[in-house]
C-alpha atoms as a PDB file:
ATOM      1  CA  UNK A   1      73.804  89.367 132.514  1.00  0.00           C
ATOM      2  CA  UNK A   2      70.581  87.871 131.095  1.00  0.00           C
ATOM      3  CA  UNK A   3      67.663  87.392 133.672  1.00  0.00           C
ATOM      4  CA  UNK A   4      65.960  84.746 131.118  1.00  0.00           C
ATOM      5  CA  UNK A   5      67.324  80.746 132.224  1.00  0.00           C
ATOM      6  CA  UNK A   6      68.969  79.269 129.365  1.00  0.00           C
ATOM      7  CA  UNK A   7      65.680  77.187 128.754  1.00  0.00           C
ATOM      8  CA  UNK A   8      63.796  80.521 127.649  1.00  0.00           C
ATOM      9  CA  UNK A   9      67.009  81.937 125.952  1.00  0.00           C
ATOM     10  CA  UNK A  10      67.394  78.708 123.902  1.00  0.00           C
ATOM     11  CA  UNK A  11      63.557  79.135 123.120  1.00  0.00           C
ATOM     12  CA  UNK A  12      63.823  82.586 121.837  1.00  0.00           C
ATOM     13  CA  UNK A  13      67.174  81.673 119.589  1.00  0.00           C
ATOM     14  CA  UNK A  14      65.136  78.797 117.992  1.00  0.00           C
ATOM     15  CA  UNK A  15      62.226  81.358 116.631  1.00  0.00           C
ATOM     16  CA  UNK A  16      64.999  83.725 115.957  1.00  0.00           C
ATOM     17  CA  UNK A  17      65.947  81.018 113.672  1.00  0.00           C
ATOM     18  CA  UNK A  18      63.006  80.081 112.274  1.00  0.00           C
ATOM     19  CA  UNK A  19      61.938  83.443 111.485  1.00  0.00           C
ATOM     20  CA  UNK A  20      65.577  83.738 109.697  1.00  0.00           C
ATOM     21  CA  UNK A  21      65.113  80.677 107.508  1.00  0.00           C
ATOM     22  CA  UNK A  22      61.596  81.861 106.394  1.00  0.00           C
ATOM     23  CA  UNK A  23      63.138  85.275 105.462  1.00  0.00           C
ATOM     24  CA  UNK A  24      66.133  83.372 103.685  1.00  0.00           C
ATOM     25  CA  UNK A  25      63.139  81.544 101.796  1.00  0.00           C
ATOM     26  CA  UNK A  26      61.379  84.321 101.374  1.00  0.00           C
ATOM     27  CA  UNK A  27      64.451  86.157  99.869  1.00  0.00           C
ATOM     28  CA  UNK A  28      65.264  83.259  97.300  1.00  0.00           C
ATOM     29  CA  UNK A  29      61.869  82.852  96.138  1.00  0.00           C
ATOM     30  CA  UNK A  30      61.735  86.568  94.972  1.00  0.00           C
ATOM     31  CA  UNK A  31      64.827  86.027  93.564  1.00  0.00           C
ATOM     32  CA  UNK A  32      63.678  83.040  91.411  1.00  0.00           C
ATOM     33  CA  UNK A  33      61.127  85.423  90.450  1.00  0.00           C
ATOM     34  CA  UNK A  34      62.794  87.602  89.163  1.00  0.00           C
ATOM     35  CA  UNK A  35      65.503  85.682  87.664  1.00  0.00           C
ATOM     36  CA  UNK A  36      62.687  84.127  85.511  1.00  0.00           C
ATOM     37  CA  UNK A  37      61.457  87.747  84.541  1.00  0.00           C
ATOM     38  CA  UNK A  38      64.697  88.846  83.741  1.00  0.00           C
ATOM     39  CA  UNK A  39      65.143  85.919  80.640  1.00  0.00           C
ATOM     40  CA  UNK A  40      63.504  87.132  77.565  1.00  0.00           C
ATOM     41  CA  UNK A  41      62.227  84.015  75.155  1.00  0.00           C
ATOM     42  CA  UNK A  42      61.257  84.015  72.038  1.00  0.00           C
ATOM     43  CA  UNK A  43      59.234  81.568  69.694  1.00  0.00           C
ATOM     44  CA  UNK A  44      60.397  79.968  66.437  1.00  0.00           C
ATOM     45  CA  UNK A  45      57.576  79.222  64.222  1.00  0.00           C
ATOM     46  CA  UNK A  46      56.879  75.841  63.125  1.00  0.00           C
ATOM     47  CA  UNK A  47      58.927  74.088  60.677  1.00  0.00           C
ATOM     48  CA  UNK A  48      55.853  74.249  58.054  1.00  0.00           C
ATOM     49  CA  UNK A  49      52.540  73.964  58.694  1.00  0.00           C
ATOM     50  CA  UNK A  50      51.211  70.951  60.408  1.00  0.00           C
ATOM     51  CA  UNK A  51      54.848  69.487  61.393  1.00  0.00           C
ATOM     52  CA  UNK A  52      54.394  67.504  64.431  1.00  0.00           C
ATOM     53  CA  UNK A  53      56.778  69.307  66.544  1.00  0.00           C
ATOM     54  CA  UNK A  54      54.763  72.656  66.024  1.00  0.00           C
ATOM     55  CA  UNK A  55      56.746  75.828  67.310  1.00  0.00           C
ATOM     56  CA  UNK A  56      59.831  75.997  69.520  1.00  0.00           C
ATOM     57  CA  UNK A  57      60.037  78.085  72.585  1.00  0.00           C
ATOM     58  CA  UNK A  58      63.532  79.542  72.784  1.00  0.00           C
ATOM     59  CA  UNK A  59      65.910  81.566  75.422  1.00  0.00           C
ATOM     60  CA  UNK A  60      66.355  84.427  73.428  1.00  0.00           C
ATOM     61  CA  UNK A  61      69.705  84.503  72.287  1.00  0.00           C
ATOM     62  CA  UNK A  62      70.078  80.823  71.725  1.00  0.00           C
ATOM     63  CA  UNK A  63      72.301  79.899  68.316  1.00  0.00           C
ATOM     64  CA  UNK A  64      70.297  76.906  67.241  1.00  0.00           C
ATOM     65  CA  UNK A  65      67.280  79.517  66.202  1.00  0.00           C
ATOM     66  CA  UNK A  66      66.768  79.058  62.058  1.00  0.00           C
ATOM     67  CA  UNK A  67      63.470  80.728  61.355  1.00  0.00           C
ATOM     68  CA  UNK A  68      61.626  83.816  62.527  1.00  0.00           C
ATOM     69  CA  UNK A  69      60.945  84.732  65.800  1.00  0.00           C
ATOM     70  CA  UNK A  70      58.735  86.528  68.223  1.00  0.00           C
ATOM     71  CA  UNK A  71      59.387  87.219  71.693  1.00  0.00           C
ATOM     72  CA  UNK A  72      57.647  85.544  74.446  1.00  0.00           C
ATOM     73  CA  UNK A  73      57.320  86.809  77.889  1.00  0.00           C
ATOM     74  CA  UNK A  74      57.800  84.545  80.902  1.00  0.00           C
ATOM     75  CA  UNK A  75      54.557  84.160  81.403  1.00  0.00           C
ATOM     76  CA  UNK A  76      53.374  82.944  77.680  1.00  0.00           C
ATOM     77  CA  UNK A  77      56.447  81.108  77.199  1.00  0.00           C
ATOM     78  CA  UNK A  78      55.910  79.104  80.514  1.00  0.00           C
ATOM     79  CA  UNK A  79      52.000  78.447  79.231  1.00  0.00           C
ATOM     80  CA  UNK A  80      53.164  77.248  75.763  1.00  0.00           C
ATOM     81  CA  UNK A  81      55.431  74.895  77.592  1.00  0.00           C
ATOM     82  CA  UNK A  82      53.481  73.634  80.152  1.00  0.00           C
ATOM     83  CA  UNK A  83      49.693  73.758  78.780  1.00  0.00           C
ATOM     84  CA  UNK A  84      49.449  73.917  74.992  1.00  0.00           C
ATOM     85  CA  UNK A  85      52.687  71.244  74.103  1.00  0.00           C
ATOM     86  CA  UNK A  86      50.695  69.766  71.529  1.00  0.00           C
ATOM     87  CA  UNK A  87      51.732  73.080  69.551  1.00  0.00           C
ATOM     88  CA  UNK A  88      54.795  74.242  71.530  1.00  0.00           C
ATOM     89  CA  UNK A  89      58.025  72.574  72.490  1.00  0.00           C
ATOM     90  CA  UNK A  90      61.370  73.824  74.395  1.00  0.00           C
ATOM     91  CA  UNK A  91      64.488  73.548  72.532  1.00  0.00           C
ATOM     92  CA  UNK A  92      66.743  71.423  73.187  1.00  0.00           C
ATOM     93  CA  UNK A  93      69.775  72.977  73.687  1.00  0.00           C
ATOM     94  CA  UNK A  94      68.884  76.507  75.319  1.00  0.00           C
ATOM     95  CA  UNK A  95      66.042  74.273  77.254  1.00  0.00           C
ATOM     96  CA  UNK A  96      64.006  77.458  78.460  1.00  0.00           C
ATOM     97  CA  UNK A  97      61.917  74.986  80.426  1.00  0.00           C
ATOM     98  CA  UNK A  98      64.892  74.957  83.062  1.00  0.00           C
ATOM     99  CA  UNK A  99      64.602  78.696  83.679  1.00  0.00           C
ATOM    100  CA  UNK A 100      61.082  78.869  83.794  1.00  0.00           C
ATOM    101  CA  UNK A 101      61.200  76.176  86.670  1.00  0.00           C
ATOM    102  CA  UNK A 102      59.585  74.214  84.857  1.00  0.00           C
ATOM    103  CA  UNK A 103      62.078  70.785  84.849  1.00  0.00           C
ATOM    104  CA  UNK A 104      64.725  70.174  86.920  1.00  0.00           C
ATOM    105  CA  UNK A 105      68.272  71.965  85.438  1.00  0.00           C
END
């Protein structure tokens, strides 16, 4: 049997724990990560120059796309999104924002 009292056993199961839930964590974060890499976006230009919604950030694929497109990676599509949307918006159906983490979904 164990020479450790069931005080100290108890002790060591708890930081086995912990250590388990920051690996678990750890695990889902990368993940995320590359969940989010995995999407490919794309950008839909404007709807003619100056219109007030600018261009639309897409998931690529997504059937409400009319116009031209370029493809975004990750990381421009979640900087269009999140610090230039006077110019750039998410669409509203595909809502790329969601995988890119960056509103709730």
């Amino acid at each position: 049997m164990s020479d450790l009292s069931p005080a100290e056993r108890l002790a060591k199961l708890r930081a086995l724990e912990e250590w388990l839930a920051w690996q678990l964590e750890t695990t889902r974060r990368k993940i995320r990560d590359l969940e989010v890499q995995a999407v490919e976006y794309v950008v839909e230009g404007e709807i003619h120059k100056g219109h007030p919604l600018g261009a639309t950030v897409h998931v690529a694929g997504c059937t409400t796309i009319r116009r031209e497109t370029r493809s975004f990676t990750a990381e421009e599509a979640r900087f269009s999104l999140s610090k230039d949307s006077r110019f750039f918006h998410g669409c509203e159906d595909c809502e790329p924002g969601k995988s890119l983490g960056l509103t709730a979904g």
